[in-house]
Protein backbone atom coordinates (compact mmCIF):
# COMPACT_ATOMS: atom_id res chain seq x y z
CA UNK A 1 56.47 75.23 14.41
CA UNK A 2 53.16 73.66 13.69
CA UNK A 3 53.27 69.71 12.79
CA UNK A 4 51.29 67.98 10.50
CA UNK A 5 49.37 65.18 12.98
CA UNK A 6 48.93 68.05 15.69
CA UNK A 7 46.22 66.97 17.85
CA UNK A 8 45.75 63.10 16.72
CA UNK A 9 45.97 60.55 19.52
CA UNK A 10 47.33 57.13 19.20
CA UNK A 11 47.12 54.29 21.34
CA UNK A 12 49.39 51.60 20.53
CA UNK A 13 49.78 47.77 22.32
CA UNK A 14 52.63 47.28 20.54
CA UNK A 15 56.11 45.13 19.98
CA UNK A 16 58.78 44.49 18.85
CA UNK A 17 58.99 46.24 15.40
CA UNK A 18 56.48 46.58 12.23
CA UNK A 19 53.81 48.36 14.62
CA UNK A 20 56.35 50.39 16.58
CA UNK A 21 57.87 51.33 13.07
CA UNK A 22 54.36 52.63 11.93
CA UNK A 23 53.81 54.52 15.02
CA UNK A 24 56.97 56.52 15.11
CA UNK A 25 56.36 57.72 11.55
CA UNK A 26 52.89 59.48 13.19
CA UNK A 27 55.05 60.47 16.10
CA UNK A 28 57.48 62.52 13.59
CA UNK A 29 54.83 64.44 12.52
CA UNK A 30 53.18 65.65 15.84
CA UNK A 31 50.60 62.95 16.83
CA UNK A 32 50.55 62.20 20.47
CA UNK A 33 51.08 58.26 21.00
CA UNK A 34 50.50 56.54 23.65
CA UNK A 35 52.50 53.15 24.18
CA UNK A 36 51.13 50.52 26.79
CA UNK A 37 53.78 48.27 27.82
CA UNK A 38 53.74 45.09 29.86
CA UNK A 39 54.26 45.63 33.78
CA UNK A 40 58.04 45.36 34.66
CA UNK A 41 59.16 43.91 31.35
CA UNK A 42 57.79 46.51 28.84
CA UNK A 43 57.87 46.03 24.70
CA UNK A 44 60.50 42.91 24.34
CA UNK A 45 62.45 45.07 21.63
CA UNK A 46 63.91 46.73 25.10
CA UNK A 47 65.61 43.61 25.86
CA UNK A 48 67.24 42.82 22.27
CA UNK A 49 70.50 44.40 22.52
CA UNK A 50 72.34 47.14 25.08
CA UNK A 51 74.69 48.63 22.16
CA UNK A 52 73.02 52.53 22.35
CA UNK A 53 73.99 53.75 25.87
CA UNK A 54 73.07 50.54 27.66
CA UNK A 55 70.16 50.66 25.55
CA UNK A 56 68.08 48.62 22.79
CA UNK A 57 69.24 50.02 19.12
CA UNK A 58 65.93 47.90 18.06
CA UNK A 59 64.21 50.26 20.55
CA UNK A 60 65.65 53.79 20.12
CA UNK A 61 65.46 53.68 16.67
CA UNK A 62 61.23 52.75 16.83
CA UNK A 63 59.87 54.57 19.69
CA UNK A 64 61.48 58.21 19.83
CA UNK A 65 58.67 60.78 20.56
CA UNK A 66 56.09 58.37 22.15
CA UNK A 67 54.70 58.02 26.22
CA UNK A 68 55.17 55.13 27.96
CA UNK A 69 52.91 53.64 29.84
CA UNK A 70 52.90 50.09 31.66
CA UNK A 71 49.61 48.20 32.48
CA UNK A 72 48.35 44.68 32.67
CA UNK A 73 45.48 44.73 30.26
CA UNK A 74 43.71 41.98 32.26
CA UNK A 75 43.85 43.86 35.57
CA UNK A 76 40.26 45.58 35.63
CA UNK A 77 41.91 49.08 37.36
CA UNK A 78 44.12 49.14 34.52
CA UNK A 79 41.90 48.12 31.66
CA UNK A 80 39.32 51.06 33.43
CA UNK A 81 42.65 53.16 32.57
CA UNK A 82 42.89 52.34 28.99
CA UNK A 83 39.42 52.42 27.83
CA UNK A 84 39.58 55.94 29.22
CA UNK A 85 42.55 56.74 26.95
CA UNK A 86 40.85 54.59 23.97
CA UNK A 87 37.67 57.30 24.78
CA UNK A 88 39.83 59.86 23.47
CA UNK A 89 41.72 58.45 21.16
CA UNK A 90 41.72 58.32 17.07
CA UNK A 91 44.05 55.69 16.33
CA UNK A 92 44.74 52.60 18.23
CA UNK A 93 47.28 50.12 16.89
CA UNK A 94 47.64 46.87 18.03
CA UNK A 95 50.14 43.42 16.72
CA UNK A 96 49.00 41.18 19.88
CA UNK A 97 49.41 37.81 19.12
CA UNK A 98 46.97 36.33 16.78
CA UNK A 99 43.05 36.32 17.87
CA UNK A 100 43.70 38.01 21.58
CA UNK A 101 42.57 41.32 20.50
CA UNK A 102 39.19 40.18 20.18
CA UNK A 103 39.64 38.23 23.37
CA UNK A 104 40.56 40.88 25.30
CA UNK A 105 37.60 42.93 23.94
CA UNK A 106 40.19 45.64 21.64
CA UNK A 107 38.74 44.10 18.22
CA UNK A 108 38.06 46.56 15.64
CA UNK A 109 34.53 45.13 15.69
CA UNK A 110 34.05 45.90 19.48
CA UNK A 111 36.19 49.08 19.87
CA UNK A 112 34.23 50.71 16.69
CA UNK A 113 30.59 49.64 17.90
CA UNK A 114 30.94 52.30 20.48
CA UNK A 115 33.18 54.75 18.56
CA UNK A 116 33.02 54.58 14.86
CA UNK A 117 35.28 57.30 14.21
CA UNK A 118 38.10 55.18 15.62
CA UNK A 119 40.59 54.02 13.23
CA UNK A 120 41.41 50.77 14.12
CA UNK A 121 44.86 48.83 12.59
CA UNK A 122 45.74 45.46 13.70
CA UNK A 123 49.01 44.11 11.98
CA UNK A 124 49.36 40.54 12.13
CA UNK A 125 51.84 38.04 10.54
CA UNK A 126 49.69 36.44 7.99
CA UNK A 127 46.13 37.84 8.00
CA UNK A 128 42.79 37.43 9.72
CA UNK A 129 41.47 34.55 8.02
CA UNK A 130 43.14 31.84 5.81
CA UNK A 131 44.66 28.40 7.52
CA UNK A 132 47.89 30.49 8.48
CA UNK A 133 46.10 32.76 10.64
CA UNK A 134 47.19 32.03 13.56
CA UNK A 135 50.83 30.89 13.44
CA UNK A 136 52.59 33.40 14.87
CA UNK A 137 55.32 35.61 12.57
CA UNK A 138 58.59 36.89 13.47
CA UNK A 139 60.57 38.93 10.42
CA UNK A 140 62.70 35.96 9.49
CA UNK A 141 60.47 33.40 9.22
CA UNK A 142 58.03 35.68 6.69
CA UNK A 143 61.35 36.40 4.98
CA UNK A 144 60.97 32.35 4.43
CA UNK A 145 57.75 31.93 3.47
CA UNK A 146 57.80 34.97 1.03
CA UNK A 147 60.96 33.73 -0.76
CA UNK A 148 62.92 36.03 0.06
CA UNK A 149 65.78 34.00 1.75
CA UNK A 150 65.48 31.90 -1.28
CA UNK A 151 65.99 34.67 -3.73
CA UNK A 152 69.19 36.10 -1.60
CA UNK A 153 72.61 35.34 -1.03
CA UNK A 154 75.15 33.35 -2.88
CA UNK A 155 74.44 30.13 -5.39
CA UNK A 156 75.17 27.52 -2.79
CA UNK A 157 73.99 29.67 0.25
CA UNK A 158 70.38 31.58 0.53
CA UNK A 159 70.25 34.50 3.00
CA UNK A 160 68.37 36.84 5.26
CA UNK A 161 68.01 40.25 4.23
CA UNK A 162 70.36 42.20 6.68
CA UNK A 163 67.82 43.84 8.47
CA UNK A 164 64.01 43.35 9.50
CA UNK A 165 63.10 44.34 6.36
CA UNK A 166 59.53 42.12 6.47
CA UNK A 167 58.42 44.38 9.54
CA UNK A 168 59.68 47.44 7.93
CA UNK A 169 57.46 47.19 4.78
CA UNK A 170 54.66 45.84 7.36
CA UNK A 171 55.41 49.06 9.19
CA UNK A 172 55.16 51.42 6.32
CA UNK A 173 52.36 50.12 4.51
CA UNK A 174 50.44 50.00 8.08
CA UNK A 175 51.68 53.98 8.10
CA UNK A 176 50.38 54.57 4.74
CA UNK A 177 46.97 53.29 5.63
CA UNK A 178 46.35 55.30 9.08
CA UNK A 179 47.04 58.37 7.31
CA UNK A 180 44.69 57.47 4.34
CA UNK A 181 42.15 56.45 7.03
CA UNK A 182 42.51 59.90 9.03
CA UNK A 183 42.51 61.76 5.29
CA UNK A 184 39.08 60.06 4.35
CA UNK A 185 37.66 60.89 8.41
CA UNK A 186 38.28 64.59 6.93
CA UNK A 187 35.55 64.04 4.66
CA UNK A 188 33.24 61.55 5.64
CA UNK A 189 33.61 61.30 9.74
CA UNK A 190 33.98 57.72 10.08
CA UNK A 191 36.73 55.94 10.90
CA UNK A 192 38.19 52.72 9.71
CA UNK A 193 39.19 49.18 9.80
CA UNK A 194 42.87 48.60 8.84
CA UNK A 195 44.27 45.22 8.86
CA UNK A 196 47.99 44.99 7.36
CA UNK A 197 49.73 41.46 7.19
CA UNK A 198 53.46 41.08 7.06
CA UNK A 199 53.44 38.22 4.36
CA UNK A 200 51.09 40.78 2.16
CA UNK A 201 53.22 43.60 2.62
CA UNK A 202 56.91 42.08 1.93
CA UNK A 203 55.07 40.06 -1.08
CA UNK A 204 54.15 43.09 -2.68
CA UNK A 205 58.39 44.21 -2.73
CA UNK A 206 59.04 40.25 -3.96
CA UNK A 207 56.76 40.91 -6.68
CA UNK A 208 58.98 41.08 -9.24
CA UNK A 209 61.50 38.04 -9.07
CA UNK A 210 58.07 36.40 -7.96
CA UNK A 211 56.89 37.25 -11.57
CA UNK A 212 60.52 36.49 -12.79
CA UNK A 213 60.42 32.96 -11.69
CA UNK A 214 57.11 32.11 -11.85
CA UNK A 215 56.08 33.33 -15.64
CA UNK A 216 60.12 32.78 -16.97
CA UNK A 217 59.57 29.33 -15.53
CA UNK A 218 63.13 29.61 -13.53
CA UNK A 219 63.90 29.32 -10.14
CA UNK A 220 65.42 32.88 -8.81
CA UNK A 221 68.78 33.03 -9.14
CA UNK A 222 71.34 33.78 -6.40
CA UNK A 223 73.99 35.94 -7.17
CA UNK A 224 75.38 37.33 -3.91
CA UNK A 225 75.84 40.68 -4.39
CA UNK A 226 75.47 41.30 -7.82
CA UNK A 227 72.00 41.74 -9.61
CA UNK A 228 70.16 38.39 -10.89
CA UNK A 229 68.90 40.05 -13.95
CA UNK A 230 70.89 43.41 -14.54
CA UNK A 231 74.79 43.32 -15.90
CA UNK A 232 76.93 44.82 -15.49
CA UNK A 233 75.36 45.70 -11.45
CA UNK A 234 77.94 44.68 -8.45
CA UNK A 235 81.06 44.58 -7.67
CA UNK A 236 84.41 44.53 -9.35
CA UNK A 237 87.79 44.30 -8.12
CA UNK A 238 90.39 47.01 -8.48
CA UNK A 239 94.04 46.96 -7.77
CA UNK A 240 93.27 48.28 -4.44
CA UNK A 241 89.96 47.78 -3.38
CA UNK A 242 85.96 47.04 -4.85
CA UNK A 243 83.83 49.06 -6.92
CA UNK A 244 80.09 48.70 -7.28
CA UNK A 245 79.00 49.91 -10.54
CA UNK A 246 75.54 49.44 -12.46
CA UNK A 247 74.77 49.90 -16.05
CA UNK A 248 70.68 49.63 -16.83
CA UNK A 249 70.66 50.15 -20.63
CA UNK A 250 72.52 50.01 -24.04
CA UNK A 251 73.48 53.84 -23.88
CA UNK A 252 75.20 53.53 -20.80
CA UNK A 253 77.11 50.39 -21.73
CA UNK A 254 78.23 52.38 -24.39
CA UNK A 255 79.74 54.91 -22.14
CA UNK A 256 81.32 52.13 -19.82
CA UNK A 257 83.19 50.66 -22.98
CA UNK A 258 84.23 53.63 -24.77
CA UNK A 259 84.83 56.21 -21.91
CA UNK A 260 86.01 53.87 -18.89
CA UNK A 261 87.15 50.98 -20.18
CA UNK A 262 88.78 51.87 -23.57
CA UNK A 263 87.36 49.05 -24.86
CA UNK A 264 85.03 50.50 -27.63
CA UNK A 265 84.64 47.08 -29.84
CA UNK A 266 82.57 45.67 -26.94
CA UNK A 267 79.75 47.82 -27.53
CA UNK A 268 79.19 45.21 -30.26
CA UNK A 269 80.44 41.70 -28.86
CA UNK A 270 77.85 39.39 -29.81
CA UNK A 271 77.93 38.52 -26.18
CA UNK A 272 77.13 41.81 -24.47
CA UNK A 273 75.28 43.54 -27.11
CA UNK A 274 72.02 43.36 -25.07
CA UNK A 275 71.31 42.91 -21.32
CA UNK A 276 69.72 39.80 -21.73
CA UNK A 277 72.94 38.99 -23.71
CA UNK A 278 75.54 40.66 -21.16
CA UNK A 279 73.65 38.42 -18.04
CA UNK A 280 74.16 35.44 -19.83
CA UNK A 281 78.35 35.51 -20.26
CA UNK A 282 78.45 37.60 -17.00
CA UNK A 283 81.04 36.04 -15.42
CA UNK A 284 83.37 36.80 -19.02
CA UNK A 285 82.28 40.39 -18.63
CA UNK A 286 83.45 40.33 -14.98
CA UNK A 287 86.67 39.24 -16.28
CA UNK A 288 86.70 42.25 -18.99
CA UNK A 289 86.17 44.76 -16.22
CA UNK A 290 88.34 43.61 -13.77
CA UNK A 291 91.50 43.43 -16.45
CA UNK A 292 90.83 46.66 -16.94
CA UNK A 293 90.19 47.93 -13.20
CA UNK A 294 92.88 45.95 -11.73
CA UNK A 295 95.50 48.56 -13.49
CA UNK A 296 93.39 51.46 -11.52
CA UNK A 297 93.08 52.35 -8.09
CA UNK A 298 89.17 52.19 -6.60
CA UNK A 299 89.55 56.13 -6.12
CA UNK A 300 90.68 56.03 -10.16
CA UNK A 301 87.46 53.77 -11.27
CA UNK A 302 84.90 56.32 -9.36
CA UNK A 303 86.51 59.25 -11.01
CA UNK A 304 86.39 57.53 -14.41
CA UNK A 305 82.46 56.16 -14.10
CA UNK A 306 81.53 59.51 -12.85
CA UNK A 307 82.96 61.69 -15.62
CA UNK A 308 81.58 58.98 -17.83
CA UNK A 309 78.12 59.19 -16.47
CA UNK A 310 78.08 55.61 -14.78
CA UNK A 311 76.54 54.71 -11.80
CA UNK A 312 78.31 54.10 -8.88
CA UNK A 313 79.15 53.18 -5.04
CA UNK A 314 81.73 52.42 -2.46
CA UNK A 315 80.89 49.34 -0.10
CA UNK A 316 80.59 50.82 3.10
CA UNK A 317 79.49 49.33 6.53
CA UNK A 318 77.00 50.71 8.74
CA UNK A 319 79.46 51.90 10.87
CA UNK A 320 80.92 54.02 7.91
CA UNK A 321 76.85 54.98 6.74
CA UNK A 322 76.88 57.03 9.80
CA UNK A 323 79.67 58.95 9.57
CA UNK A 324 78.83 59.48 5.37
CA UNK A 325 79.90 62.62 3.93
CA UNK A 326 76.63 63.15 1.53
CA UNK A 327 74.71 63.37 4.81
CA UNK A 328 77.13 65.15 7.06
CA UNK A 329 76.99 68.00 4.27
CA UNK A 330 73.17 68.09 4.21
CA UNK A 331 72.78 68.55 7.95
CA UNK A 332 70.77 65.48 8.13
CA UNK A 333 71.48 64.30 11.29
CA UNK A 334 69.73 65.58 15.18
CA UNK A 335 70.52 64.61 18.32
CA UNK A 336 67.23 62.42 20.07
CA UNK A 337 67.61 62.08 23.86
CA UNK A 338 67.72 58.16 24.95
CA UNK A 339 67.47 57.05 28.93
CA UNK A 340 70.91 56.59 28.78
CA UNK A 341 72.15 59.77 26.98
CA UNK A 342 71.91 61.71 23.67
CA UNK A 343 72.12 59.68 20.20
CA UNK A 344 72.39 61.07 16.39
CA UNK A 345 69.05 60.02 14.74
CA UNK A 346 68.50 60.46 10.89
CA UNK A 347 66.03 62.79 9.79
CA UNK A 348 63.42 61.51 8.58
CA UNK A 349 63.19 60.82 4.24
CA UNK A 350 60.84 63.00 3.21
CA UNK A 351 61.67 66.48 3.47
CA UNK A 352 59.10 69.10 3.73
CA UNK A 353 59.93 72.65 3.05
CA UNK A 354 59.84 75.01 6.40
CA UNK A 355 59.06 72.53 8.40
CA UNK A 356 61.15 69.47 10.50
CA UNK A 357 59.95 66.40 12.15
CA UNK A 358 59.74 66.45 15.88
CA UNK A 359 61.78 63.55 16.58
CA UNK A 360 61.27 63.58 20.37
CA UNK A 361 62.63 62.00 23.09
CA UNK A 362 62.65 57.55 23.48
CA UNK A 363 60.81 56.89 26.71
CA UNK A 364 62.12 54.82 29.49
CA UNK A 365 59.48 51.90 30.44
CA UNK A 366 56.60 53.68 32.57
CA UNK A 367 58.36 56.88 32.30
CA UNK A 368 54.65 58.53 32.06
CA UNK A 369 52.86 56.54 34.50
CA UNK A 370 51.95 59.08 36.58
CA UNK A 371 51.49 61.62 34.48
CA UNK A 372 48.81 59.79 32.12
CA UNK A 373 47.01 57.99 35.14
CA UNK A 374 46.98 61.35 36.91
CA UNK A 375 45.33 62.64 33.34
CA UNK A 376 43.10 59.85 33.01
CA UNK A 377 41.72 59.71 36.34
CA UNK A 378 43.13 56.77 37.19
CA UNK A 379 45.77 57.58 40.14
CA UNK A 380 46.37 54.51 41.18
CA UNK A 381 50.62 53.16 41.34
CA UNK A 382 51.41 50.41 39.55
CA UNK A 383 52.85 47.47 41.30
C-alpha cells in the first residue's frame, strides 16, 4: 500500500508535544522523520509518566512511526551528522527554546540560504517578534494568557482544559501548514518559511467567547459543564445516573417538551421561548428537566431523546473512551509496538478510502543510531 508523504524527509529537534504532535501526523502518512534527541536524556516527554508499559503515554501517543536519533547539536562530529541529514531533507521542524535556532545556525534564514526548497517550521510559544518573544511557553500557562482557564470550570473555580489542548491546536495548525508548504513546492519549487505560535493557534479556537465577551461587554461565564450560551446543553440528573443532552434551536426544544418531557405548554413559557430566553432562567429549566428525569432511569432518558431526535451522551471517563462500543464496532483501533510491548492506538480521524495510515512503531531513545550514522557517513558511537 502506497502512502500519501512517500518519500518526504523530516528532520525534527523536537519536545515535548505541539511539534511532536505535528510530526506524527506526517509520519501517518508515510514521510520518513527523523527525531534528534538529547544524548542520554532524549525528548523530556519520555520522562513524564511510566503508565504505558513502563513507558511515557505523553510519548507513545506523539512519536509512533519516527527514528530516533541522539546527538549533541554543539558537538562538531555530531552537528557534521545532522547537516548531512538536513542535506537531504524537505522538512525540518524545530520548538528549541526561543532565539537558539538561529544561534545554533538552524534558522530558517540560514538553513534556506543554502537550500531554498527546504521547508522550514519553527513553533514557538508566542511568536518571533513582539515583547513576549522570548518567555518561554508551556501548554498551561498559554491556556492562561489566552483565557482559556478563565472561560472554564465552575463560577467560583476557573480550570485547565483536561488535556494539552494549547499544543494540540499548535500541533495541527503547524501540520496544516507543512503540507500546504510541500503542496505549493509541487508547483513552484521553493520551499517555505513556517512559523506557528501556540498563543496564535489556541486564540483562533477562543475566538468566539473572545468575541462573546469582548463585543457583549460581559466577562465569560463559567458554567462547569454545561454550555455558557446554549440551554438546554449539559447535564441532568436522573433517578439513577446523569444525562448530557443539548438542544441548539426552537424545533428541537419543541421535540424535548412535547416528545420527552410531556410537557408541551413549555414550548411557549415566556421564559424558554427563545435560547437567549431559556439561558437566562436556566437553572428553572434545570429544575423542569430533572422533575421529569428523576422518574426515569438514565438508560430510559437516552431511549426517549433518541426516538425524539435529541442530542445526546453518557459521561464516560477515558478509561471507558477506550473500551467504547461505537469504535470497537468500526474496527478503529491497531495495535502500535512500544519499547515495552504492544499498545491499542486510534486510527487516525480522517479516513481515506483503500488506504490506512502506517502508524509505525514508537522508537526507544537512539534506537537508530547506528543505522542513520552508518547512512550518513558518520560512524562514529555516541558516548
Amino acid at each position: 500500500m502506497s502512502h500519501p508523504l512517500e518519500g518526504i524527509t523530516v528532520v525534527s529537534l523536537e519536545q515535548a508535544v505541539a511539534a511532536p504532535f505535528a510530526t506524527r501526523q506526517l509520519a501517518d502518512l508515510g514521510a520518513r522523520v527523523i527525531k534528534v534527541e538529547r544524548r542520554g536524556a532524549g525528548d523530556f516527554a519520555r520522562g513524564y509518566d511510566h503508565a504505558v508499559h513502563g513507558e511515557s503515554s505523553y510519548f507513545v501517543w506523539l512519536n509512533r512511526g519516527k527514528e530516533s536519533i541522539e546527538l549533541d547539536v554543539k558537538d562538531p562530529a555530531d552537528r557534521a551528522l545532522l547537516d548531512a541529514v538536513l542535506a537531504r531533507a524537505d522538512v525540518f521542524v524545530q520548538n528549541l527554546a526561543p532565539g537558539a535556532a538561529e544561534r545554533l545556525g538552524l534558522g530558517a534564514a540560514a538553513l534556506r540560504a543554502a537550500r531554498p526548497e527546504l521547508i522550514h517550521c519553527s513553533v514557538s510559544g508566542y511568536g518571533p517578534d513582539g515583547p513576549y518573544r522570548t518567555k518561554k511557553a508551556y501548554d498551561l500557562l498559554v491556556q492562561c494568557e489566552a483565557g482559556l482557564v478563565m472561560a472554564t470550570g465552575t463560577p467560583e473555580s476557573p480550570a485547565k482544559a483536561g488535556f494539552s489542548v494549547a499544543d494540540v491546536a499548535t500541533g495541527m495548525y503547524a501540520y496544516s501548514g507543512i503540507l500546504t508548504a510541500l503542496y505549493e513546492r509541487e508547483r513552484t519549487g521553493q520551499g517555505a518559511t513556517l512559523s506557528v505560535a501556540m498563543l496564535d493557534a489556541l486564540g483562533e479556537w477562543m475566538s468566539q467567547p473572545a468575541y462573546f465577551s469582548h463585543y457583549g461587554g460581559k466577562p465569560a461565564r463559567r458554567t462547569g459543564a454545561k454550555h455558557p450560551s446554549i440551554a438546554p446543553y449539559g447535564p441532568y440528573r436522573t433517578g439513577d445516573g446523569t444525562v448530557f443532552l443539548g438542544v441548539q434551536n426552537n424545533r428541537e426544544w419543541d421535540a424535548l417538551c412535547r416528545n420527552v418531557l410531556g410537557r408541551p405548554e413549555l414550548v411557549g413559557d415566556s421564559r424558554f421561548r427563545t435560547n437567549v430566553d431559556r439561558v437566562a432562567h436556566e437553572g428553572e429549566l434545570a429544575e423542569v428537566i430533572e422533575a421529569v428525569f428523576a422518574g426515569l432511569t438514565a438508560d430510559r432518558a437516552i431511549e426517549l431523546l433518541d426516538g425524539a431526535g435529541i442530542a445526546n451522551a453518557t459521561l464516560r471517563t477515558p478509561a471507558e473512551f477506550a473500551e467504547h462500543p461505537q469504535l470497537a464496532a468500526r474496527n478503529r483501533w491497531r495495535a502500535v509496538e512500544t519499547p515495552g510491548g504492544p499498545v491499542q492506538a486510534l486510527l487516525p480521524p480522517v479516513e481515506v478510502d483503500g488506504r490506512e495510515a502506517l502508524m509505525g512503531p514508537v522508537p526507544a531513545l537512539g534506537e537508530h543510531n547506528a543505522t542513520l550514522r552508518a547512512e550518513f557517513g558518520h560512524g562514529r558511537v555516541v558516548r
